[in-house]
N, C-alpha and C. Protein backbone atom coordinates (compact mmCIF):
# COMPACT_ATOMS: atom_id res chain seq x y z
N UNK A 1 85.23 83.53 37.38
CA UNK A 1 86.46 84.09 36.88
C UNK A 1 86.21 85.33 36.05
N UNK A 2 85.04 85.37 35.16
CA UNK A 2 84.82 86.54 34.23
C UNK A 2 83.53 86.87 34.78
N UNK A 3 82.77 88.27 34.36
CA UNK A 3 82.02 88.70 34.79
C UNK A 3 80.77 88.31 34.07
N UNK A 4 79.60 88.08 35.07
CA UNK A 4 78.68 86.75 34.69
C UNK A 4 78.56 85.50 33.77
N UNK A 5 79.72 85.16 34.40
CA UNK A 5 80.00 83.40 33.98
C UNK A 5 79.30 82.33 34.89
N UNK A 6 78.91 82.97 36.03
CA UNK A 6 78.32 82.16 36.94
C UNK A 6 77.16 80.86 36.38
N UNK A 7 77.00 79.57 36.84
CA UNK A 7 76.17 78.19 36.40
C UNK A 7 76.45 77.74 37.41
N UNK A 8 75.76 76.56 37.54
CA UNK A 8 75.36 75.72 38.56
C UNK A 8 76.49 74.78 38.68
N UNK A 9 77.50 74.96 37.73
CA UNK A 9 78.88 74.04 37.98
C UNK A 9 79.85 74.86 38.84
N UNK A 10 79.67 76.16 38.46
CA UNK A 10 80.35 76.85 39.89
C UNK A 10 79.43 78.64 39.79
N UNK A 11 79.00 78.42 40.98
CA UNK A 11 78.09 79.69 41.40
C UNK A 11 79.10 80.93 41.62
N UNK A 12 78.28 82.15 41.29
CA UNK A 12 79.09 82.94 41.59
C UNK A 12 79.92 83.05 42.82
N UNK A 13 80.93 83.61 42.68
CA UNK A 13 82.14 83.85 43.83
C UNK A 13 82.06 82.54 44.45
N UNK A 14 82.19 81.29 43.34
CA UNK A 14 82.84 80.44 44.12
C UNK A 14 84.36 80.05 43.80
N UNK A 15 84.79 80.56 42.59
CA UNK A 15 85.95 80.56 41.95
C UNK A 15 86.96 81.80 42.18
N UNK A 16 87.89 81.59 42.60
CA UNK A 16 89.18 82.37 43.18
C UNK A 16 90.45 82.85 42.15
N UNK A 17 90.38 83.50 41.63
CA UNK A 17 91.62 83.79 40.93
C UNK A 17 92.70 84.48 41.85
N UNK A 18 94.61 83.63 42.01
CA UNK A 18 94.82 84.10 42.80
C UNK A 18 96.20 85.31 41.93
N UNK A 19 96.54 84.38 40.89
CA UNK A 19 97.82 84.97 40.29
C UNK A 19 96.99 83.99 38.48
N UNK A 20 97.50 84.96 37.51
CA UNK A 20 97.82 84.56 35.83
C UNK A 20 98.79 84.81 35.93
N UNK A 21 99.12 84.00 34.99
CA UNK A 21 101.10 83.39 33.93
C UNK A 21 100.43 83.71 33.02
N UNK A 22 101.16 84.87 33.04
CA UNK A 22 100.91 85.19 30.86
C UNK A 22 102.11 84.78 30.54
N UNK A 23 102.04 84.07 29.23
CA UNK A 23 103.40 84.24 28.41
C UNK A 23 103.53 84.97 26.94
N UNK A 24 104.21 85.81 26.80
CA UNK A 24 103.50 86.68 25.46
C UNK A 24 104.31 85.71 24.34
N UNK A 25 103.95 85.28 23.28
CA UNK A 25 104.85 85.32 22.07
C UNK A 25 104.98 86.48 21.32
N UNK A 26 106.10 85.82 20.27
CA UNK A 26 106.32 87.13 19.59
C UNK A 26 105.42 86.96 18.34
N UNK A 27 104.62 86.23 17.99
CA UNK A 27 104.05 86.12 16.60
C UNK A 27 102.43 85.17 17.18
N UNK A 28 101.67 85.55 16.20
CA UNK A 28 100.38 85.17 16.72
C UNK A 28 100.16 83.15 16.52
N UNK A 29 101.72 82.79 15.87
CA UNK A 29 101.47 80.99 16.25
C UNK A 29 102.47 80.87 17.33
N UNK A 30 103.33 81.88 17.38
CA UNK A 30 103.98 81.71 19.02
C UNK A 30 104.96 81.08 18.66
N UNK A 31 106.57 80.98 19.34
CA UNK A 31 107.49 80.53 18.84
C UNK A 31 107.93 79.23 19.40
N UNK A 32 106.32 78.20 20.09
CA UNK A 32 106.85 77.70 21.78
C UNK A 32 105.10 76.64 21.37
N UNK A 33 105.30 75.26 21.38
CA UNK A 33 104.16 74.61 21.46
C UNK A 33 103.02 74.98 22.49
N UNK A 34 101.98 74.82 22.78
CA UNK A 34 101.35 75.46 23.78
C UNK A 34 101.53 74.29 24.77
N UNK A 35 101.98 72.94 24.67
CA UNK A 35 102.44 72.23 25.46
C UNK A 35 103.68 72.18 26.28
N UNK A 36 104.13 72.97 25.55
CA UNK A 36 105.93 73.32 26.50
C UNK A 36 105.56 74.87 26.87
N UNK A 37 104.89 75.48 26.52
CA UNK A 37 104.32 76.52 27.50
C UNK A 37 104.05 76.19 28.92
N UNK A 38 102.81 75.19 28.99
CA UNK A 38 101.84 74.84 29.74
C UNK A 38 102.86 73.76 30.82
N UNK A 39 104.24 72.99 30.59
CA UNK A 39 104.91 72.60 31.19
C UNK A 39 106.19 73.30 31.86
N UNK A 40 106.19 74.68 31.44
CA UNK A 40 106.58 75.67 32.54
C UNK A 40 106.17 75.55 33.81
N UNK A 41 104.75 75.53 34.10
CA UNK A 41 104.14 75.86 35.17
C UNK A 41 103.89 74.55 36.36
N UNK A 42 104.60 74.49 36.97
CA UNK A 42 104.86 73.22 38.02
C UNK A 42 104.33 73.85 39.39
N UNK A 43 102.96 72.88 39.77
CA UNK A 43 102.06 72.79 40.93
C UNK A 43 102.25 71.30 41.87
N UNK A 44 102.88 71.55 42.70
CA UNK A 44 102.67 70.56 43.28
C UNK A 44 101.99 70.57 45.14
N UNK A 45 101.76 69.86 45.62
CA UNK A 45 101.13 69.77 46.78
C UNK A 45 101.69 69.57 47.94
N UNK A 46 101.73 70.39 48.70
CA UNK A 46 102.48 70.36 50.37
C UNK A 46 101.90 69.30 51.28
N UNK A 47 100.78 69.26 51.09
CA UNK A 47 100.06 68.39 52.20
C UNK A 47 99.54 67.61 51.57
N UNK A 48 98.87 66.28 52.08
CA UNK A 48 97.81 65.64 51.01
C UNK A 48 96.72 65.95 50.91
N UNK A 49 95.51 67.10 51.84
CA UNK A 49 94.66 67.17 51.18
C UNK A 49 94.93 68.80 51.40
N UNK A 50 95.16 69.65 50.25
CA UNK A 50 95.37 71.24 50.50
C UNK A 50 93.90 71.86 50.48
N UNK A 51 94.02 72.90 50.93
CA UNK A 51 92.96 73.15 51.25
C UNK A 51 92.74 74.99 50.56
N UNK A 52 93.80 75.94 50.81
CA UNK A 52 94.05 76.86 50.19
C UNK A 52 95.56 76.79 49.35
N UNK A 53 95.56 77.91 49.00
CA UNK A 53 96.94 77.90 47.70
C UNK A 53 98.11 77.97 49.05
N UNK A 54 98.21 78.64 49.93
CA UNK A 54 99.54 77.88 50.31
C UNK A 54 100.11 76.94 50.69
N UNK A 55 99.01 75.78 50.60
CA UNK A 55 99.22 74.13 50.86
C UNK A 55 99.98 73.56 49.42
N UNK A 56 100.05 74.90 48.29
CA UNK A 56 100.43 74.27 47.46
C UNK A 56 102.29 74.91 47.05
N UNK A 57 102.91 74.38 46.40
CA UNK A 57 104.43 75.38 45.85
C UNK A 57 104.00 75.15 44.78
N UNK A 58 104.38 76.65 43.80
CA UNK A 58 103.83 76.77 42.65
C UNK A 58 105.32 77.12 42.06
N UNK A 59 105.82 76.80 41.00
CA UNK A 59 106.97 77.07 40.50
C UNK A 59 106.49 77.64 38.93
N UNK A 60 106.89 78.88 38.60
CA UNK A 60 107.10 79.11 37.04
C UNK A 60 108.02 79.45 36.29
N UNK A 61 108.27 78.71 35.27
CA UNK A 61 109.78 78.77 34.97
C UNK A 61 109.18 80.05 33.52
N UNK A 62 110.60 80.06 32.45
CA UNK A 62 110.71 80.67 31.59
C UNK A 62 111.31 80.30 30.52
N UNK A 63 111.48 80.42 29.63
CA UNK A 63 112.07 80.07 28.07
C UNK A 63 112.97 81.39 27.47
N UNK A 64 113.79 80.62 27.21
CA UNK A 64 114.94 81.96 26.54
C UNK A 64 114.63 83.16 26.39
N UNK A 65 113.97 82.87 25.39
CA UNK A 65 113.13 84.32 24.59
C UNK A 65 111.34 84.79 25.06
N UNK A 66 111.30 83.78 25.94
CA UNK A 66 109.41 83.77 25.96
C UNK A 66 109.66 83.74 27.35
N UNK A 67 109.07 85.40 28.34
CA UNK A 67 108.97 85.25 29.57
C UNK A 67 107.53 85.56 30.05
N UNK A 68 107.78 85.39 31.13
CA UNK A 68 105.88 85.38 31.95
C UNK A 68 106.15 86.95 32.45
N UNK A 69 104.90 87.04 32.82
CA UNK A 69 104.37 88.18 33.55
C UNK A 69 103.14 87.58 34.78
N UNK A 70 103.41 87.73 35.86
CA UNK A 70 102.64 87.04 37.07
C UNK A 70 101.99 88.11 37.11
N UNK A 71 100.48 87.99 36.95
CA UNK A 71 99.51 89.13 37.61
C UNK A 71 99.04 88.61 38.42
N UNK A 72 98.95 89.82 39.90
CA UNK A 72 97.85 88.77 40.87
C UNK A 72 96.47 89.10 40.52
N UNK A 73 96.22 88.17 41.56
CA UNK A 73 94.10 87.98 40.89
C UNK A 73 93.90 89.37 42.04
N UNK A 74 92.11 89.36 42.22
CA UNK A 74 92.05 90.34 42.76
C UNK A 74 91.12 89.92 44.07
């Protein structure tokens, strides 16, 4: 994911970044538990065993005041 992070738990370019959910707050404790952040983001599975990301629907929601920004990976 970052540049030489690579170990024997995952070798280089074996990890895929396809899209980040940023969510910005407005203050550095954030106005939003990092648990109701983190329950925005709804993954669930198309098939039973997926195999790439479009076996999966990815849903990201938003909060009043606290929105995402989807970057894709590269």
């Amino acid at each position: 994911m970052f540049g030489n992070d690579g170990s024997a738990a995952h070798p280089e370019g074996s990890i895929e970044v396809h899209k980040v959910c940023w969510w910005k707050h407005n203050s550095k404790l954030g106005q939003y538990s990092s648990a109701k952040v983190h329950r925005l983001l709804d993954i669930k599975r198309n098939i039973d065993e997926p195999k790439i990301i479009d076996d999966y629907n990815i849903l990201v929601k938003e909060l009043d005041i606290l929105k995402v920004a989807i970057i894709d990976g590269l």
